[in-house]
N, C-alpha and C. Protein backbone atom coordinates (compact mmCIF):
# COMPACT_ATOMS: atom_id res chain seq x y z
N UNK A 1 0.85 -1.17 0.00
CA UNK A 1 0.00 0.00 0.00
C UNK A 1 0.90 1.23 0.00
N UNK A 2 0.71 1.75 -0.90
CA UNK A 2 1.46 3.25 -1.04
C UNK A 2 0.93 4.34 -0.16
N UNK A 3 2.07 4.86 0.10
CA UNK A 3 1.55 6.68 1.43
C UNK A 3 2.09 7.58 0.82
N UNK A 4 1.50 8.58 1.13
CA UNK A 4 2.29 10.04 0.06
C UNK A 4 1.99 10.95 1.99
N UNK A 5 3.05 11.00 2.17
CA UNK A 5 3.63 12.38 3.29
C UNK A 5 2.90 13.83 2.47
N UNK A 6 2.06 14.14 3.37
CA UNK A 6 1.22 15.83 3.44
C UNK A 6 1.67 16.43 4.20
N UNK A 7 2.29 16.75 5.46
CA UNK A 7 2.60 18.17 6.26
C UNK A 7 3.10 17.42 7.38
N UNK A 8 3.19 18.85 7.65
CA UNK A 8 3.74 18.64 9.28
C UNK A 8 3.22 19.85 10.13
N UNK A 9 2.82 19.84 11.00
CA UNK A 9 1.61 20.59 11.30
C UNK A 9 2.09 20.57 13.19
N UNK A 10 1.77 21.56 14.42
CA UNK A 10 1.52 21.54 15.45
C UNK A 10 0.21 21.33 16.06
N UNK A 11 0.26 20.79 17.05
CA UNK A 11 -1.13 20.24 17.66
C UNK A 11 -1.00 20.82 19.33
N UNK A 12 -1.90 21.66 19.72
CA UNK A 12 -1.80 21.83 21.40
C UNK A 12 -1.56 20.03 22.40
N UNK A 13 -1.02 20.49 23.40
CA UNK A 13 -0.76 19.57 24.20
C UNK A 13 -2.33 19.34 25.21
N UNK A 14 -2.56 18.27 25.49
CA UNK A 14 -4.00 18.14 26.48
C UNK A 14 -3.14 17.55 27.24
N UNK A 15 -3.49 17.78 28.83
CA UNK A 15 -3.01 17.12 29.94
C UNK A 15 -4.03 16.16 30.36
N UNK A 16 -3.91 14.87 30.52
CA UNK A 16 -4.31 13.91 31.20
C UNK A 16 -4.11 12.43 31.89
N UNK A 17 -4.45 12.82 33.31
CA UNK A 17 -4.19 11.81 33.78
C UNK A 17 -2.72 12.08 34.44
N UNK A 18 -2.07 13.12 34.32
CA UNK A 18 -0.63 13.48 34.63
C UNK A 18 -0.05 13.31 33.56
N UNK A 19 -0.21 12.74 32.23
CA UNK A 19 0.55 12.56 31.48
C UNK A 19 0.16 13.44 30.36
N UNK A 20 1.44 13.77 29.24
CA UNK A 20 1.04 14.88 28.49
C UNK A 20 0.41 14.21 27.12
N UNK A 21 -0.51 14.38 26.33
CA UNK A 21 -1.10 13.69 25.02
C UNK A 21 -2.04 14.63 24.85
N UNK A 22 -2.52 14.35 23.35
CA UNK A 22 -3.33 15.08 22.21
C UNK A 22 -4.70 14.41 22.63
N UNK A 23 -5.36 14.95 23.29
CA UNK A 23 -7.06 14.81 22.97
C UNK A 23 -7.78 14.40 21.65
N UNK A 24 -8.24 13.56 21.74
CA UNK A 24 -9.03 12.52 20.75
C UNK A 24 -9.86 13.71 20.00
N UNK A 25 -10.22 14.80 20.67
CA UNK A 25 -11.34 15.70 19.83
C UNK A 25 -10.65 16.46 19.09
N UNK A 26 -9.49 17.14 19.50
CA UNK A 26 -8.35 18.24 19.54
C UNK A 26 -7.37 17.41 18.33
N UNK A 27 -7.13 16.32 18.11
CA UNK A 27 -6.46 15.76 17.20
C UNK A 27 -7.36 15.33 15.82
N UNK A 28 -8.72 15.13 16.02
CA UNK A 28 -9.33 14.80 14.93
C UNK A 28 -9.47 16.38 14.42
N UNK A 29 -9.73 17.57 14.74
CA UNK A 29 -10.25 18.69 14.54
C UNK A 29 -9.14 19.33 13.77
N UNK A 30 -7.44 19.01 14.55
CA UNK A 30 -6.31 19.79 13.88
C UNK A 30 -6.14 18.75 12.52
N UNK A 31 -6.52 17.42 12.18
CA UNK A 31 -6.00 16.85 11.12
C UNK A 31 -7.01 17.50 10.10
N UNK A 32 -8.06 17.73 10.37
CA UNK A 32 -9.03 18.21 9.52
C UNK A 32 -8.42 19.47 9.06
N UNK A 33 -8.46 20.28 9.83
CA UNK A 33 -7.82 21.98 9.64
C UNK A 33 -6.14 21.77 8.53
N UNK A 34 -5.47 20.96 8.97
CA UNK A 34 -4.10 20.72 8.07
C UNK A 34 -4.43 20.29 6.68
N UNK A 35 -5.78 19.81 6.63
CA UNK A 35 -6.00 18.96 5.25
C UNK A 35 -6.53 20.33 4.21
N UNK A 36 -7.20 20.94 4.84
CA UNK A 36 -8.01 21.65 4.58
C UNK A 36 -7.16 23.04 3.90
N UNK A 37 -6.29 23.17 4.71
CA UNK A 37 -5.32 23.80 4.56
C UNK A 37 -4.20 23.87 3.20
N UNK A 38 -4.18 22.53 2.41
CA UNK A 38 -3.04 21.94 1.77
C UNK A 38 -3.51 22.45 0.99
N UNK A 39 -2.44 23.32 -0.33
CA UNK A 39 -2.12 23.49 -1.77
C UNK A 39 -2.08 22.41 -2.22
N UNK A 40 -1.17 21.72 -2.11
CA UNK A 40 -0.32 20.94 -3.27
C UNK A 40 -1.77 19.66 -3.38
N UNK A 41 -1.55 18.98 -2.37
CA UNK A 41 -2.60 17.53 -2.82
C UNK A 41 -4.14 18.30 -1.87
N UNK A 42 -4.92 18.86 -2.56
CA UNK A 42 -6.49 19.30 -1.92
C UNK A 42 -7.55 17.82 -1.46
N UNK A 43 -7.80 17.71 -0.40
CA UNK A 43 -8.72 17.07 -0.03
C UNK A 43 -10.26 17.65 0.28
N UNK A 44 -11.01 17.37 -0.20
CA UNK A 44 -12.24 17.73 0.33
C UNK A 44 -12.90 16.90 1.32
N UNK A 45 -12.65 17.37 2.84
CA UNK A 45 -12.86 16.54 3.95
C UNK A 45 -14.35 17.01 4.38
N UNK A 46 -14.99 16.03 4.47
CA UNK A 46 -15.86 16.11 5.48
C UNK A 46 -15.99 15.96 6.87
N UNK A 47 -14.97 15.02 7.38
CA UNK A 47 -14.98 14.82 8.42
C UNK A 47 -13.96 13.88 8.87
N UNK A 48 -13.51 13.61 10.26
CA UNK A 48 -12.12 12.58 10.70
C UNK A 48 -12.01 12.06 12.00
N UNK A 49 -12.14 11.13 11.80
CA UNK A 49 -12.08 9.85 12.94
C UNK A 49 -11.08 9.32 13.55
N UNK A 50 -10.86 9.69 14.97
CA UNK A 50 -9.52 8.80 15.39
C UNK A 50 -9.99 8.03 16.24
N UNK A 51 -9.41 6.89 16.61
CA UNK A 51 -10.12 5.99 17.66
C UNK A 51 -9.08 6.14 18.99
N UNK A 52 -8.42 7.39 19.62
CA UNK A 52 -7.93 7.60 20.72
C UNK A 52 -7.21 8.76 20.65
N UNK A 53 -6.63 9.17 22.04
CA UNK A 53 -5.82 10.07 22.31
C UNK A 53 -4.42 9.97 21.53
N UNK A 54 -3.47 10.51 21.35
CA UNK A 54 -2.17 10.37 20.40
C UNK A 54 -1.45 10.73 21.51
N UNK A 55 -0.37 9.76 22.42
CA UNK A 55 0.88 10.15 22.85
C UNK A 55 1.53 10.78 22.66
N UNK A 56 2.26 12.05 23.68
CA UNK A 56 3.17 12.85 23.24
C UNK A 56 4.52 12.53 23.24
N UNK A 57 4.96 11.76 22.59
CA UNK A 57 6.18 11.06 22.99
C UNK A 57 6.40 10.69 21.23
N UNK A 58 8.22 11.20 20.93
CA UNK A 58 8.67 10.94 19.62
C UNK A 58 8.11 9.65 18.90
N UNK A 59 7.61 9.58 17.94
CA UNK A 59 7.36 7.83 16.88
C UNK A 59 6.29 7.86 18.13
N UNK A 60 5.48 8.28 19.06
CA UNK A 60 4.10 7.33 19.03
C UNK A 60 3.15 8.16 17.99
N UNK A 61 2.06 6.82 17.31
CA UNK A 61 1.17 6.67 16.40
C UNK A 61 -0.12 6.60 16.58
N UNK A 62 -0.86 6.77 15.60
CA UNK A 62 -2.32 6.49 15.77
C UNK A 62 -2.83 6.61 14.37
N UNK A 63 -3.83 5.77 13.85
CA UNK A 63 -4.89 5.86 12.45
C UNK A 63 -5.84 6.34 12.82
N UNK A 64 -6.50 7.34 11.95
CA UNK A 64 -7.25 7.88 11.61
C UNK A 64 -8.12 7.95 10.02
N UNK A 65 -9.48 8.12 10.17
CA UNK A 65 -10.33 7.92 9.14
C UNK A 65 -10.78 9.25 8.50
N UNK A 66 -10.06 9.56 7.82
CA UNK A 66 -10.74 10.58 6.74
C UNK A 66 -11.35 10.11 6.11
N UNK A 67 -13.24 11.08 6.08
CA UNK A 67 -14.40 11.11 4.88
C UNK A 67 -14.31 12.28 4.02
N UNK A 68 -14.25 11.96 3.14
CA UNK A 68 -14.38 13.60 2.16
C UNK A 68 -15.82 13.67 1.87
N UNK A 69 -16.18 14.55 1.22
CA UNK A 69 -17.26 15.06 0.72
C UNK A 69 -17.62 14.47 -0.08
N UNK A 70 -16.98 13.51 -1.29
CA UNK A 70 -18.17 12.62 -1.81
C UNK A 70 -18.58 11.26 -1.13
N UNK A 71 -17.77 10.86 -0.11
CA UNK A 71 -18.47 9.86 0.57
C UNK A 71 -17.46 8.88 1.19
N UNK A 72 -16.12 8.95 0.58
CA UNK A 72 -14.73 7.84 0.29
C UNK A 72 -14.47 8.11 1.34
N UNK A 73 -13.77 6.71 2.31
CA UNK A 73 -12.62 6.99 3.43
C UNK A 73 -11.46 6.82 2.85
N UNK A 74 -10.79 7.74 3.76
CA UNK A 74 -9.19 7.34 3.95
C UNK A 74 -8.63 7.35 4.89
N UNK A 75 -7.54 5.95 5.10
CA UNK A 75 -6.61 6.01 6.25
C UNK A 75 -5.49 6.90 6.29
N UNK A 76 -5.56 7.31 7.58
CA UNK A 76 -4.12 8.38 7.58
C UNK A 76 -3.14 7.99 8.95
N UNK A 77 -2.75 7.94 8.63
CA UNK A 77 -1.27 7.47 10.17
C UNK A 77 -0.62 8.74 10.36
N UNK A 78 -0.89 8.80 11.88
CA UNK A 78 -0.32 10.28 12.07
C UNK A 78 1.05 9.76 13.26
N UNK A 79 1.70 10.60 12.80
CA UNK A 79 2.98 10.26 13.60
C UNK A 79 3.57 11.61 14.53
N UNK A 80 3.98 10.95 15.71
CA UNK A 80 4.41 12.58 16.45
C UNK A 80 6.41 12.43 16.02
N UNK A 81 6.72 13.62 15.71
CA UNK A 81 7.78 14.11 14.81
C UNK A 81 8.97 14.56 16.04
N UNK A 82 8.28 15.07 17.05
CA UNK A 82 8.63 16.14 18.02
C UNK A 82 7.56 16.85 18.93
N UNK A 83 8.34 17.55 20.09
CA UNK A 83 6.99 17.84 21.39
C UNK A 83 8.45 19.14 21.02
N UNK A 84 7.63 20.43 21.38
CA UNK A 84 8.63 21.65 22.19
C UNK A 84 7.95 22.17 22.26
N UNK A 85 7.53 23.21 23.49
CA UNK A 85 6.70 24.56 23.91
C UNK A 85 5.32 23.99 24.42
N UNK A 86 4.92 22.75 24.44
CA UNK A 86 3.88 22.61 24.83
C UNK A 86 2.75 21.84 23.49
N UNK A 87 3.70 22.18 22.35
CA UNK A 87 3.07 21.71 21.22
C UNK A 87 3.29 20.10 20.48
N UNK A 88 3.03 19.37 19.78
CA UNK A 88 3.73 18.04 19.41
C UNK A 88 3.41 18.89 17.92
N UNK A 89 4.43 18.25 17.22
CA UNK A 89 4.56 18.35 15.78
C UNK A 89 4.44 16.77 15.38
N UNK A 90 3.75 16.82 14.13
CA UNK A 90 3.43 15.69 14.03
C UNK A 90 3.43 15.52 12.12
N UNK A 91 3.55 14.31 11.65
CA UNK A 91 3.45 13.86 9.96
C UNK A 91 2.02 12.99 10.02
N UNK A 92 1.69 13.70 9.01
CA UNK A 92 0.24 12.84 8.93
C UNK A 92 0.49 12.60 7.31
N UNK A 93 0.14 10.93 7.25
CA UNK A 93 0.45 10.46 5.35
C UNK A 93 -0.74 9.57 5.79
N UNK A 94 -1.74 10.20 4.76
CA UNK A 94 -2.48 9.96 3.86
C UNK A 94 -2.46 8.09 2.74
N UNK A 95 -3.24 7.65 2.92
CA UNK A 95 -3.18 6.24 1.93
C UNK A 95 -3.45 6.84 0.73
N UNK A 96 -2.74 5.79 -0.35
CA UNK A 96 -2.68 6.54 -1.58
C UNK A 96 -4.34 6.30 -2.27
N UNK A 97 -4.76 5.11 -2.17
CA UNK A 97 -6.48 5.09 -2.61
C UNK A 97 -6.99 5.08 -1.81
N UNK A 98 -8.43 6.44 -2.14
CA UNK A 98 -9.76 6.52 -0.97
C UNK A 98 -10.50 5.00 -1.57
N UNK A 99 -10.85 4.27 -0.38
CA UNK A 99 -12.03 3.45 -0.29
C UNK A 99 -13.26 4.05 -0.39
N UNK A 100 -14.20 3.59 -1.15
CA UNK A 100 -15.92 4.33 -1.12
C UNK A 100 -16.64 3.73 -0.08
């Protein structure tokens, strides 16, 4: 399965539990906003699904479900890149075919 790398983007830090990680709401909302955002490859998102919080800690992962606007999902693997200031930077790649 082919991935094509889209951005790299900052995400606020959520505190929980004592430990520092990306909020499940707060991470589906910023992948949307980065997509939305892109020149080069345009997605028309409707909407994005993660099934948890994203660790703030270098290489931890999580999939996520992008719907666009005509109806197709796509998987996206978001990866944290780096944490500084309170923020995680993170790579989110996109699967190369939307499923309908």
């Amino acid at each position: 399965m082919r991935r094509r790398a889209l951005l790299l983007c900052a995400v606020p830090l959520v505190a929980a539990c004592g430990a520092q990680d990306v909020d499940r709401a707060e991470l589906e909302a910023q992948v949307q906003r980065s997509l939305q955002a892109q020149t080069v490859v345009k997605v028309n998102v409707q909407g994005v699904s993660c099934p948890n919080r994203l660790k703030a800690e270098h290489g931890a992962q999580t999939r996520c479900t992008v719907t666009t606007a005509d109806g197709k999902s796509i998987g996206a693997l978001v990866t944290v890149t780096g944490t500084a200031n309170h923020r995680v930077q993170f790579n989110l790649k996109l699967d190369q075919n939307p499923t309908p």
